[in-house]
C-alpha atoms as a PDB file:
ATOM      1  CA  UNK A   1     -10.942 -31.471   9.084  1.00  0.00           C
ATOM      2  CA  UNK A   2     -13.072 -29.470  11.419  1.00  0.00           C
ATOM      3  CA  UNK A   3     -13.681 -25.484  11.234  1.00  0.00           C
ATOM      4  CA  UNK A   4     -12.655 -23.477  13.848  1.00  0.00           C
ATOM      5  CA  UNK A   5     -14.843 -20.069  14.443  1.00  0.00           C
ATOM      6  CA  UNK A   6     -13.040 -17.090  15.919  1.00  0.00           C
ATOM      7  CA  UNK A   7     -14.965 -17.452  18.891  1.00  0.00           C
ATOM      8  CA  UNK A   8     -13.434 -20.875  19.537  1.00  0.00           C
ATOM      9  CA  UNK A   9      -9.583 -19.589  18.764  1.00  0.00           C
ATOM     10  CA  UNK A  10     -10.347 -16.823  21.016  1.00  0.00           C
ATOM     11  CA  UNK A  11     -11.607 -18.625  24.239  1.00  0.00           C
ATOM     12  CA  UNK A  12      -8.419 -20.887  23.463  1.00  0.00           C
ATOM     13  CA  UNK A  13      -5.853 -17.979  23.276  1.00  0.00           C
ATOM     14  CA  UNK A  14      -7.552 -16.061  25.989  1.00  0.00           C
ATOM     15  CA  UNK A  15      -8.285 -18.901  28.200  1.00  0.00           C
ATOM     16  CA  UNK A  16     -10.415 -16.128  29.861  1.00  0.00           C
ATOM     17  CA  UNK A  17     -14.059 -17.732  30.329  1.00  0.00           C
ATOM     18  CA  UNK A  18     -14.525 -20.633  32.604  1.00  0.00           C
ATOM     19  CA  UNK A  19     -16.840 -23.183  30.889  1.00  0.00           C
ATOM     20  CA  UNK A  20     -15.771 -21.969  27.131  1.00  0.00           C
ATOM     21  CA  UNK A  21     -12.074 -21.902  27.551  1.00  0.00           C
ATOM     22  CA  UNK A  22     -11.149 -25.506  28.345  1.00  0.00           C
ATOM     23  CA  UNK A  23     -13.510 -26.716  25.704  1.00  0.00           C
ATOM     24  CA  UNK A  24     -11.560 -24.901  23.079  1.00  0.00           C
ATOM     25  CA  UNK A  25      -8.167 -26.229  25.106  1.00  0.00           C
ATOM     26  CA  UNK A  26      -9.742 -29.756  24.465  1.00  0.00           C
ATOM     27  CA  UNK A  27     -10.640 -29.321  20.982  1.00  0.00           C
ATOM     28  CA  UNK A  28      -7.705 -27.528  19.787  1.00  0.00           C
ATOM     29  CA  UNK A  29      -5.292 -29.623  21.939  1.00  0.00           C
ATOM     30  CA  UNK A  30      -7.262 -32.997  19.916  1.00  0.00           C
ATOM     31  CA  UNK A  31      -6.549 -31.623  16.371  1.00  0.00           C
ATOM     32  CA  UNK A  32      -4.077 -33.784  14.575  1.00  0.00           C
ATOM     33  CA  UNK A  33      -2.254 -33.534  10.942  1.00  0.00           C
ATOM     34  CA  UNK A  34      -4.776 -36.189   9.805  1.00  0.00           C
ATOM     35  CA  UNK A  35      -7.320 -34.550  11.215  1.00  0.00           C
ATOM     36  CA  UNK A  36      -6.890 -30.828  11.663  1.00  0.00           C
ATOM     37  CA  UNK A  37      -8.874 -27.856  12.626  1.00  0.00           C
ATOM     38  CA  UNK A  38      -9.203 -25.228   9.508  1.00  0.00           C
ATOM     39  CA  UNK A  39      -9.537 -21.451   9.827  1.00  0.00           C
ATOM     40  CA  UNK A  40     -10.645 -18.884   7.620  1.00  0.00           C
ATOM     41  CA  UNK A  41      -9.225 -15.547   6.186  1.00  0.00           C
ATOM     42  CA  UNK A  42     -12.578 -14.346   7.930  1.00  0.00           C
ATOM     43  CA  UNK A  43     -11.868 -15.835  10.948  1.00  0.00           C
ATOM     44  CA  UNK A  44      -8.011 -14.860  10.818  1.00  0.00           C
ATOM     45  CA  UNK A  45      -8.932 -11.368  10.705  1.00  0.00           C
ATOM     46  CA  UNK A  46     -12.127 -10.883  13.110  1.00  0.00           C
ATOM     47  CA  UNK A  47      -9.268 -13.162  15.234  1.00  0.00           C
ATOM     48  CA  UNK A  48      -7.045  -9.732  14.551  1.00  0.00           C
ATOM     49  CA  UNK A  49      -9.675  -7.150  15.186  1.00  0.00           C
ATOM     50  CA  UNK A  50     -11.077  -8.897  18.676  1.00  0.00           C
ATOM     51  CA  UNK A  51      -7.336  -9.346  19.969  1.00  0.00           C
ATOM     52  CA  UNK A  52      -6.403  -6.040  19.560  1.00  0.00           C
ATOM     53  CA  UNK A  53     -10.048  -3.953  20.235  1.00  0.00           C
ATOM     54  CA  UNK A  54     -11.418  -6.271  22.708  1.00  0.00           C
ATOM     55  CA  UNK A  55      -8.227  -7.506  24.606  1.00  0.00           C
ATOM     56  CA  UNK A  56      -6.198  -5.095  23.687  1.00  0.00           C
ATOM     57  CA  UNK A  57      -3.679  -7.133  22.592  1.00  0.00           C
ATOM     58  CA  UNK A  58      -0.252  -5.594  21.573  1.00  0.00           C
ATOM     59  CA  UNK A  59       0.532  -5.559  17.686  1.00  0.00           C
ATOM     60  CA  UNK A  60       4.132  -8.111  18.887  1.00  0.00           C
ATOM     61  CA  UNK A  61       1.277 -10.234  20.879  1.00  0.00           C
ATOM     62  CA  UNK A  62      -0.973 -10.600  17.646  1.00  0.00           C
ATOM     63  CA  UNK A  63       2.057 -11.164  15.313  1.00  0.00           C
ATOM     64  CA  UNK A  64       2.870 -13.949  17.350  1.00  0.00           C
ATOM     65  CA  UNK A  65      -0.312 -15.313  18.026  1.00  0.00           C
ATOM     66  CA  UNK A  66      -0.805 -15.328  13.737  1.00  0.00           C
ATOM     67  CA  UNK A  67       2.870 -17.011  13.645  1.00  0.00           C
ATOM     68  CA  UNK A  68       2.207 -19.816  16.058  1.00  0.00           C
ATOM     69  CA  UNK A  69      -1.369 -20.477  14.164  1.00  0.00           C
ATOM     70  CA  UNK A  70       0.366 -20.447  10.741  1.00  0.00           C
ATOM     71  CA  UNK A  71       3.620 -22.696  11.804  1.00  0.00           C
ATOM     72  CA  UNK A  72       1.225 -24.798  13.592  1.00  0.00           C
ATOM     73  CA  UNK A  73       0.839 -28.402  11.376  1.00  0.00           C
ATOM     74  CA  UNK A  74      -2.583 -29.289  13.145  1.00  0.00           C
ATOM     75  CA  UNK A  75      -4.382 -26.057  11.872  1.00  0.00           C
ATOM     76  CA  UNK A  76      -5.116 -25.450   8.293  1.00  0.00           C
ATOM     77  CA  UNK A  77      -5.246 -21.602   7.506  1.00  0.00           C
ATOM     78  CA  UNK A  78      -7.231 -20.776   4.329  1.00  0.00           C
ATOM     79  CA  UNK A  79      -4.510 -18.969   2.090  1.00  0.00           C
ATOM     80  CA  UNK A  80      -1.774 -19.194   4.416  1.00  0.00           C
ATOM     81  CA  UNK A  81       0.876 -17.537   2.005  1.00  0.00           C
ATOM     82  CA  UNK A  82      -1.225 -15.060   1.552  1.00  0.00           C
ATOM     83  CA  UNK A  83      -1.828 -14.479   5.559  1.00  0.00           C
ATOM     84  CA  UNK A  84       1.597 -15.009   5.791  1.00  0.00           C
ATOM     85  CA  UNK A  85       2.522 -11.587   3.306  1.00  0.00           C
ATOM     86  CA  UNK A  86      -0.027  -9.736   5.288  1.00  0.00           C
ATOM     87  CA  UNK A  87       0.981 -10.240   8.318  1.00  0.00           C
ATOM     88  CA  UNK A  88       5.128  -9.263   7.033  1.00  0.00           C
ATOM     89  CA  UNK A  89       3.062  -6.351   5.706  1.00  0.00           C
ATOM     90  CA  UNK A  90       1.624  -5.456   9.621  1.00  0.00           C
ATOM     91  CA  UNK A  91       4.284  -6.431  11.025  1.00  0.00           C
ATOM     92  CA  UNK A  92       6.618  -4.207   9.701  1.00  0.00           C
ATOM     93  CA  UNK A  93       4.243  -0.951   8.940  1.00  0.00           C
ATOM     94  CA  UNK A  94       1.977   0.604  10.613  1.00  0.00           C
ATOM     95  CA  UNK A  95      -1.104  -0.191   8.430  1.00  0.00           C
ATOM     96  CA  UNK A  96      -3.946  -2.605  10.521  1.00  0.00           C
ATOM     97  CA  UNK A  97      -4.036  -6.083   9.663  1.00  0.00           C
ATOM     98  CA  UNK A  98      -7.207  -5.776   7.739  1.00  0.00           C
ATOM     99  CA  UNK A  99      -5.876  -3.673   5.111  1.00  0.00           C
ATOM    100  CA  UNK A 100      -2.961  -5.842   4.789  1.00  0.00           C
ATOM    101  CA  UNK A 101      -5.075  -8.747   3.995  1.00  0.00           C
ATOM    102  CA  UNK A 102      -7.267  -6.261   1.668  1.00  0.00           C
ATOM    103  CA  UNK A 103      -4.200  -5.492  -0.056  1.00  0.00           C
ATOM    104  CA  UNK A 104      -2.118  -8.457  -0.412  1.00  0.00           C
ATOM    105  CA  UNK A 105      -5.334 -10.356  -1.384  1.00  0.00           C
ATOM    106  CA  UNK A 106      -5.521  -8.123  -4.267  1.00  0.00           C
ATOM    107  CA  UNK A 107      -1.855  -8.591  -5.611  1.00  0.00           C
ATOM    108  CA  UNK A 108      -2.298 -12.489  -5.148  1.00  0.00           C
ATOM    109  CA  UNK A 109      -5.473 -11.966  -7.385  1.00  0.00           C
ATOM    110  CA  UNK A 110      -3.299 -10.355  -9.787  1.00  0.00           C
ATOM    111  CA  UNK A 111      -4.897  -6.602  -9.428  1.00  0.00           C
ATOM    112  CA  UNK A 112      -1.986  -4.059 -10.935  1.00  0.00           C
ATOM    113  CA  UNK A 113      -3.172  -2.529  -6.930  1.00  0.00           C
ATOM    114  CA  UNK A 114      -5.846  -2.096  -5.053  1.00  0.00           C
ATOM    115  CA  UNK A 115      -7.961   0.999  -4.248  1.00  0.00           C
ATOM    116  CA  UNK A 116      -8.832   2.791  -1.099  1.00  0.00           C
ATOM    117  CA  UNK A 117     -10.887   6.175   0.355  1.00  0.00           C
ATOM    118  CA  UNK A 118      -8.853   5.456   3.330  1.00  0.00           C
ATOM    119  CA  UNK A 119      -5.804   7.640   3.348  1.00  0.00           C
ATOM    120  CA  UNK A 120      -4.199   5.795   5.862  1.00  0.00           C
ATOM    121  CA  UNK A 121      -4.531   2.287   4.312  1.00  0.00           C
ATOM    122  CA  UNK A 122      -2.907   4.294   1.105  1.00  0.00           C
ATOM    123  CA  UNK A 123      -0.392   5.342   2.800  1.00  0.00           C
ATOM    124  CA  UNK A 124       0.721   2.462   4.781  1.00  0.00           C
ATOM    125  CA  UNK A 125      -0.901  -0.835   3.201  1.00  0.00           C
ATOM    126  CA  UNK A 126       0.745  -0.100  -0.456  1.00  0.00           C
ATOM    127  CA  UNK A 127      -3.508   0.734  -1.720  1.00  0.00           C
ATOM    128  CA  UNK A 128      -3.613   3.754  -3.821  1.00  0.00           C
ATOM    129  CA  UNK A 129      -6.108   6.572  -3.022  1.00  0.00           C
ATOM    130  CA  UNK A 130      -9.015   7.755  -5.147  1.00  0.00           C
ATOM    131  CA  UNK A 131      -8.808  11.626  -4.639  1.00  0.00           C
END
């Protein structure tokens, strides 16, 4: 198993830089159930942020993008279930996928909730505000 920065997912996905691009086509396209490329809930989410603030990248574009990458059997994803409830969470809300993952990685911990300053995560990631 190999680890796969967001840099490297991203010049794969984008396929938008000429000498990057089709060395993260190889790579990824080489990654095999024996031997498969992992990703991290860090990765997953700066994957998030630079897909939708960089590329501007539609929230249906990103929820696919996190659905092919989690169905896909040559890519590991750290906590997948957990990824999996966050992005059901984005998906059908209108909290950012950050917060999801904040907040759903709390309730897998076993926190009774998880609190937030942030009155929009409160409102639509299920975190409960500290007034």
């Amino acid at each position: 198993m190999i680890g796969l920065d967001t840099n490297v997912l991203v010049r794969y996905i984008a396929q938008d830089d000429p000498k990057q691009s089709p060395k993260a086509t190889r790579l990824i396209e080489s990654l095999t159930v024996d031997a498969p490329g992992y990703v991290s809930v860090v990765s997953v989410v700066e994957l998030v942020w630079v897909l939708s603030g960089c590329y501007k990248s539609t929230k249906g574009e990103i929820c696919e993008v996190l659905e092919t990458m989690l169905r896909t059997k040559e890519i590991v994803v750290a906590h997948a279930d957990t990824v999996w409830k966050a992005l059901r969470l984005f998906k059908d809300g209108k909290a950012d996928f950050a917060d999801c993952m904040i907040e759903r990685s709390g309730n897998e911990a076993g926190c009774n909730y998880t609190t937030t300053f942030d009155r929009g995560a409160a409102k639509d990631s299920g975190m409960r505000l500290i007034e």
